[in-house]
C-alpha atoms as a PDB file:
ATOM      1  CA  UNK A   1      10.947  -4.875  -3.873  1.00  0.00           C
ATOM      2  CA  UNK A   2      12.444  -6.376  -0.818  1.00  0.00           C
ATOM      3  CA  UNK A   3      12.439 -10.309  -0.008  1.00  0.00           C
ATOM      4  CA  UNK A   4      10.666  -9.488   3.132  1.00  0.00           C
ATOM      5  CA  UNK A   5       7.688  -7.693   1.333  1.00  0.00           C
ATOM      6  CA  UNK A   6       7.216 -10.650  -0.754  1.00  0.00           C
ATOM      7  CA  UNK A   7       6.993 -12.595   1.675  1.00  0.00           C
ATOM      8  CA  UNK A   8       4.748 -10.089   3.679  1.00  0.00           C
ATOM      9  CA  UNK A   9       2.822 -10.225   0.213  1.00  0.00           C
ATOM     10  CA  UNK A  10       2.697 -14.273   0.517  1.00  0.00           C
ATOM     11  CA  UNK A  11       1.549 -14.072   4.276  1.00  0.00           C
ATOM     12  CA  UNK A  12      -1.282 -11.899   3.105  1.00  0.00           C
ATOM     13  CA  UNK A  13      -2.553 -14.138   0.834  1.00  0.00           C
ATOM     14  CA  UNK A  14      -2.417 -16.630   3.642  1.00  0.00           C
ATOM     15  CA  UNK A  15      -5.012 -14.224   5.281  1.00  0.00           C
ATOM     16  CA  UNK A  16      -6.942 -13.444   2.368  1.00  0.00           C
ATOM     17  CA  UNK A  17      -7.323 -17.312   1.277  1.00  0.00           C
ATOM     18  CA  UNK A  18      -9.244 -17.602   4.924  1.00  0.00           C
ATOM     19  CA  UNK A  19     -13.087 -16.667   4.196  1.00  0.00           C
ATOM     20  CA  UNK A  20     -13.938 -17.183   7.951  1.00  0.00           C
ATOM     21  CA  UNK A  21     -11.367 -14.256   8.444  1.00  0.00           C
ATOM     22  CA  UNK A  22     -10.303 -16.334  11.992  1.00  0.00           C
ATOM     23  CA  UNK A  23      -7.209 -15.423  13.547  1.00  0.00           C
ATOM     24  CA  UNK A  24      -4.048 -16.672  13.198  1.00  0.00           C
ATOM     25  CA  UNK A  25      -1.219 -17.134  15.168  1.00  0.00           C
ATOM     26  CA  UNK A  26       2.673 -16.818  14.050  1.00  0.00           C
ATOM     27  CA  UNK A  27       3.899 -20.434  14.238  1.00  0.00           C
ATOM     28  CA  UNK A  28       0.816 -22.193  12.051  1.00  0.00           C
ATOM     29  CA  UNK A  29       1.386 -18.401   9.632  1.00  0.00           C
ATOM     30  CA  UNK A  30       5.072 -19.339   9.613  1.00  0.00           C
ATOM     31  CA  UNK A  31       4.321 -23.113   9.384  1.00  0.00           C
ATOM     32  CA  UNK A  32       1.828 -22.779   6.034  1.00  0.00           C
ATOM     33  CA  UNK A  33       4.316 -20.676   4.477  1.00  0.00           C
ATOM     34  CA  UNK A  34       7.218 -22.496   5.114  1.00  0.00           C
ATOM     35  CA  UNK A  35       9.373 -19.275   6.469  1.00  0.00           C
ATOM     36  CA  UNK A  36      11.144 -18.787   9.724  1.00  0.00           C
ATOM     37  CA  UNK A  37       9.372 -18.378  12.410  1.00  0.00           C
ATOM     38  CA  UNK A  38      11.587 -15.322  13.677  1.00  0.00           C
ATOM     39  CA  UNK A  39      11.218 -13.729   9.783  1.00  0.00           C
ATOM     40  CA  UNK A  40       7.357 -14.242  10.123  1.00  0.00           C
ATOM     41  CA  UNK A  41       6.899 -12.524  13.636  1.00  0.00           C
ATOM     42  CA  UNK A  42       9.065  -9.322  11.966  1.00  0.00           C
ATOM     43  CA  UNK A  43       6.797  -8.947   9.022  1.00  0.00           C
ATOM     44  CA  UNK A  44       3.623  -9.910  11.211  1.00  0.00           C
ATOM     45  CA  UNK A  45       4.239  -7.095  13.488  1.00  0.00           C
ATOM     46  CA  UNK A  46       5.685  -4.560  11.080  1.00  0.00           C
ATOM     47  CA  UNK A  47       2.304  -4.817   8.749  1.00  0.00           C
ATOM     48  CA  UNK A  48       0.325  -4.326  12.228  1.00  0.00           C
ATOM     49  CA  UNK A  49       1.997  -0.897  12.727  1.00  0.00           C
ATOM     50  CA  UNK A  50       1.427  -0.126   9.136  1.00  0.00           C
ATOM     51  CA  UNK A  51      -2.167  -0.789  10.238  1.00  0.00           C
ATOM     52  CA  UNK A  52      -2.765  -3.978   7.510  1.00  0.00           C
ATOM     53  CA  UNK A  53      -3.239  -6.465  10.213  1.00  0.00           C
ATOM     54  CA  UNK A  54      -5.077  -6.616  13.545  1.00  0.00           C
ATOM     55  CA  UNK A  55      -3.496  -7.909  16.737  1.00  0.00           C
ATOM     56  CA  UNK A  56      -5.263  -9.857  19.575  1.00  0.00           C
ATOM     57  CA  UNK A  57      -3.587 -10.580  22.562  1.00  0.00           C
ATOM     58  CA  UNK A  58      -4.160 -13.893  24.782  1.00  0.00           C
ATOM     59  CA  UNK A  59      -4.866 -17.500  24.647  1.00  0.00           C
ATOM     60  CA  UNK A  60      -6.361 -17.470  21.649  1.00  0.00           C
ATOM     61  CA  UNK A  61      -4.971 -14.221  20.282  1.00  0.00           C
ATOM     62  CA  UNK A  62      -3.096 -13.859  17.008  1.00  0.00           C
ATOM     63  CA  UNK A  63      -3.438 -11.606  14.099  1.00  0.00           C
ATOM     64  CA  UNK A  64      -6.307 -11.478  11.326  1.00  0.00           C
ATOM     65  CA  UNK A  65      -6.656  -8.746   8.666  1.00  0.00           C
ATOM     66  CA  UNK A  66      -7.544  -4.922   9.308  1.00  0.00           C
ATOM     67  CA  UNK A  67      -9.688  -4.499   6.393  1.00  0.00           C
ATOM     68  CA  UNK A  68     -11.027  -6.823   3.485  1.00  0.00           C
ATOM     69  CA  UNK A  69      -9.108  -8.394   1.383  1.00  0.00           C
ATOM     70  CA  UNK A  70     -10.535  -6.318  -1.481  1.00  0.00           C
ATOM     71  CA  UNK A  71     -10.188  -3.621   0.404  1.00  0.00           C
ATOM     72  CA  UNK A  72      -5.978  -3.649   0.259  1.00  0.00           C
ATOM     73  CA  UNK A  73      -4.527  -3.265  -2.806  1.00  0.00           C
ATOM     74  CA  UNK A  74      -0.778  -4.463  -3.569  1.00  0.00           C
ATOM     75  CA  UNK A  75      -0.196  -0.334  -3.576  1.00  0.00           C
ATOM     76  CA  UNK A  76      -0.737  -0.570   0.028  1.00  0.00           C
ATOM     77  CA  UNK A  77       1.090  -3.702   1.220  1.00  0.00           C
ATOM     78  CA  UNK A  78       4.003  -2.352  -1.058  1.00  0.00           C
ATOM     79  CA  UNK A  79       4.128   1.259   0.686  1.00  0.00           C
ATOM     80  CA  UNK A  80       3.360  -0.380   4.479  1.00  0.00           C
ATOM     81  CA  UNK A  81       6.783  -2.877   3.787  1.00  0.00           C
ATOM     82  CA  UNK A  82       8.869  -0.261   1.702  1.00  0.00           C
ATOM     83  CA  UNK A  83       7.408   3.100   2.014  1.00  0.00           C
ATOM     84  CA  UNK A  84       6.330   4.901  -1.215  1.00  0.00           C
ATOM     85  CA  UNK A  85       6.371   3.357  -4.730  1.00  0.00           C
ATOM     86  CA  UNK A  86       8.926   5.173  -6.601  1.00  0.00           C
ATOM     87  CA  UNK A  87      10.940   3.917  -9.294  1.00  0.00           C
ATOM     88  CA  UNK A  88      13.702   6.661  -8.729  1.00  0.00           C
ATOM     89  CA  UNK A  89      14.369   9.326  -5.486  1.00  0.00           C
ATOM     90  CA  UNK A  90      12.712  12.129  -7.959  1.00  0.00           C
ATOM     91  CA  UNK A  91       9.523  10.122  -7.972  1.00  0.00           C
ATOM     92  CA  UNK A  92       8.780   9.946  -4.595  1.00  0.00           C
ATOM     93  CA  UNK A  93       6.321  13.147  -4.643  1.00  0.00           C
ATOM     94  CA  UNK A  94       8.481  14.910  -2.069  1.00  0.00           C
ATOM     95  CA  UNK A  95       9.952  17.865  -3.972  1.00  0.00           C
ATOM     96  CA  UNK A  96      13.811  18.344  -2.979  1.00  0.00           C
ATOM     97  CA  UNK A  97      14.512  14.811  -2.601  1.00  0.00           C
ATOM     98  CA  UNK A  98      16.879  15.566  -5.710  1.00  0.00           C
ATOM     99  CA  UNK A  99      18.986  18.783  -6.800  1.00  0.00           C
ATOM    100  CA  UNK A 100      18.436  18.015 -10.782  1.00  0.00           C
ATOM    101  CA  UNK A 101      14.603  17.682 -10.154  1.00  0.00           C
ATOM    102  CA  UNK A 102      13.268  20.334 -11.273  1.00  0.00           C
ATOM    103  CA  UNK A 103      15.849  20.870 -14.526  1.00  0.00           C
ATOM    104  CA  UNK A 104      16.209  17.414 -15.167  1.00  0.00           C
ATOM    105  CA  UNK A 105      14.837  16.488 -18.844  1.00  0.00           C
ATOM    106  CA  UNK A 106      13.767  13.042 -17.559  1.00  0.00           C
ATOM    107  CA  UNK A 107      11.845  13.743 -14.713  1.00  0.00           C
ATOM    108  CA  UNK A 108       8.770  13.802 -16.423  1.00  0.00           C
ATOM    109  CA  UNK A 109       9.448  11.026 -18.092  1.00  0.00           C
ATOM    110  CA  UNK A 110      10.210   9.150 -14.927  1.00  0.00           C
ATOM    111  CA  UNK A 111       7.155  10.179 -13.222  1.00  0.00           C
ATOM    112  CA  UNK A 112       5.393   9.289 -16.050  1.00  0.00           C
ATOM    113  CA  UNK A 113       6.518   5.616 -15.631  1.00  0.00           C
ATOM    114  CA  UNK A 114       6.217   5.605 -11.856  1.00  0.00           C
ATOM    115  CA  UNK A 115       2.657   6.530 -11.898  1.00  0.00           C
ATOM    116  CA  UNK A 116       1.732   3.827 -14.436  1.00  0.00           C
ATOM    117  CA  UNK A 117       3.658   1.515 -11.757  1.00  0.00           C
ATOM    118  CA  UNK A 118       1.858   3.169  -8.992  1.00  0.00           C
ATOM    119  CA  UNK A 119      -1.762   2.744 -10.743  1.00  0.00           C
ATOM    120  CA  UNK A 120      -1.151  -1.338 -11.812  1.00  0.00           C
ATOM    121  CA  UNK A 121      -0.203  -1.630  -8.303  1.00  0.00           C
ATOM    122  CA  UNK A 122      -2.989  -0.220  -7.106  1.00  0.00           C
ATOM    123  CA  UNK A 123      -5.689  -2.047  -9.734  1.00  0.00           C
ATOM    124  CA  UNK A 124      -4.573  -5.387  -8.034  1.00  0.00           C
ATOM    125  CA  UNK A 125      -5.627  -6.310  -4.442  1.00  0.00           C
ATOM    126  CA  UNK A 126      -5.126  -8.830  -2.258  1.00  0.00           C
ATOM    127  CA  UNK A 127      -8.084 -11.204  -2.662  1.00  0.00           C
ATOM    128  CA  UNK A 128      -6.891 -11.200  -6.420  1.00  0.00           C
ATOM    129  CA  UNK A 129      -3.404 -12.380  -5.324  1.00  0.00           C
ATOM    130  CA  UNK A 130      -5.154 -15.162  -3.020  1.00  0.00           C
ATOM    131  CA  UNK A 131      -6.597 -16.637  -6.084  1.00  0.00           C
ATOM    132  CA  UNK A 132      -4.582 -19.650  -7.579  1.00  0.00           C
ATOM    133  CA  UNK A 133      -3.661 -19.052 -11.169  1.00  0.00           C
ATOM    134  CA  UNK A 134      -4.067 -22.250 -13.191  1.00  0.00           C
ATOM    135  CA  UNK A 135      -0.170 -23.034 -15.034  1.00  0.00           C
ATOM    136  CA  UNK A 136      -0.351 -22.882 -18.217  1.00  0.00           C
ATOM    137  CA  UNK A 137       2.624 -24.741 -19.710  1.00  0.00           C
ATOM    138  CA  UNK A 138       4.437 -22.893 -22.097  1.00  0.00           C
ATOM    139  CA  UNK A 139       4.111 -24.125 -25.909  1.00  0.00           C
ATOM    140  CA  UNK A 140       7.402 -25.823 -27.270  1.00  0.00           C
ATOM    141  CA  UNK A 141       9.415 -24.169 -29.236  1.00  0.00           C
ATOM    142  CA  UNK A 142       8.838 -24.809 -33.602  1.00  0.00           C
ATOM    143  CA  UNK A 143      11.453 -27.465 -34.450  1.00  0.00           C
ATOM    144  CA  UNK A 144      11.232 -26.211 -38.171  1.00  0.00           C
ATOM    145  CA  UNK A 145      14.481 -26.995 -40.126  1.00  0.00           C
ATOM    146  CA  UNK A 146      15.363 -27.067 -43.337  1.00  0.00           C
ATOM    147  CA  UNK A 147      16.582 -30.752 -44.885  1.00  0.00           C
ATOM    148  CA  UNK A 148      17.339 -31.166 -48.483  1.00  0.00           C
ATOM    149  CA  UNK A 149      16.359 -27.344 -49.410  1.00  0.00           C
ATOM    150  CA  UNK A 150      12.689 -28.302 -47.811  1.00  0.00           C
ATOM    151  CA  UNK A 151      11.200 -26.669 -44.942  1.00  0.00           C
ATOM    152  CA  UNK A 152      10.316 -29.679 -42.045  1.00  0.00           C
ATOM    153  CA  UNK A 153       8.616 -29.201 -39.031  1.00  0.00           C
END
């Protein structure tokens, strides 16, 4: 995954995070994220093409999201930024985008992988990734040594 789809991924959630679903306009987007403005108006209007965001022109134009938050799934945002998930060229679902394809004794194995890729992606949307997740520290690590032929912790 690219840099820019993360971030495209991050300005999402920006969207998502908004329950009044109000528009927004590329310098407060690029401002809340902390990104360049420049970076922000490339992502902003590639995942308008892609058809992921909505565009309104004027005064009080900006951009707001096509579709529900619940409604996008981090399949989608991943194939708008990057184009189909696949892990290798074979998984791709075009046939012919390899010579070995169709004798390879991985490819199966490959697509195998892909798909369960494909379907986590897809079993996470965006309104999930606009939740915070609380931090959990991580435990320390058991300072059990051994002194004297005894075990001390």
């Amino acid at each position: 995954m690219t840099r820019l789809t993360d971030y495209g991924i991050v300005l999402l959630t920006y969207f998502a995070r908004d329950t009044d679903r109000t528009m927004h306009n590329a310098r407060d987007i690029a401002r809340a994220a902390r990104l360049p403005l420049p970076t922000v108006n490339k992502i902003l209007k590639a995942l308008t093409r892609k058809g992921l965001l909505l565009s309104h022109r004027g005064v009080k134009g900006g951009y707001s999201l096509a579709r529900r938050p619940e409604e996008i799934s981090m399949a989608d945002i991943i194939t708008a930024t990057e184009g189909p998930v696949a892990i290798t060229q074979c998984t791709v679902s075009l046939p012919g985008n390899c010579a070995q394809e169709f004798s390879c004794p991985i490819h199966l194995n490959w697509q195998k992988i892909n798909d369960a890729i494909r379907q986590a992606l897809e079993s996470v949307n965006l309104s999930e990734m606009a939740r915070p997740v609380p931090f959990v520290p991580p435990k320390p690590a058991s300072t059990t040594r051994i002194q004297g032929g005894t075990r001390v912790s």
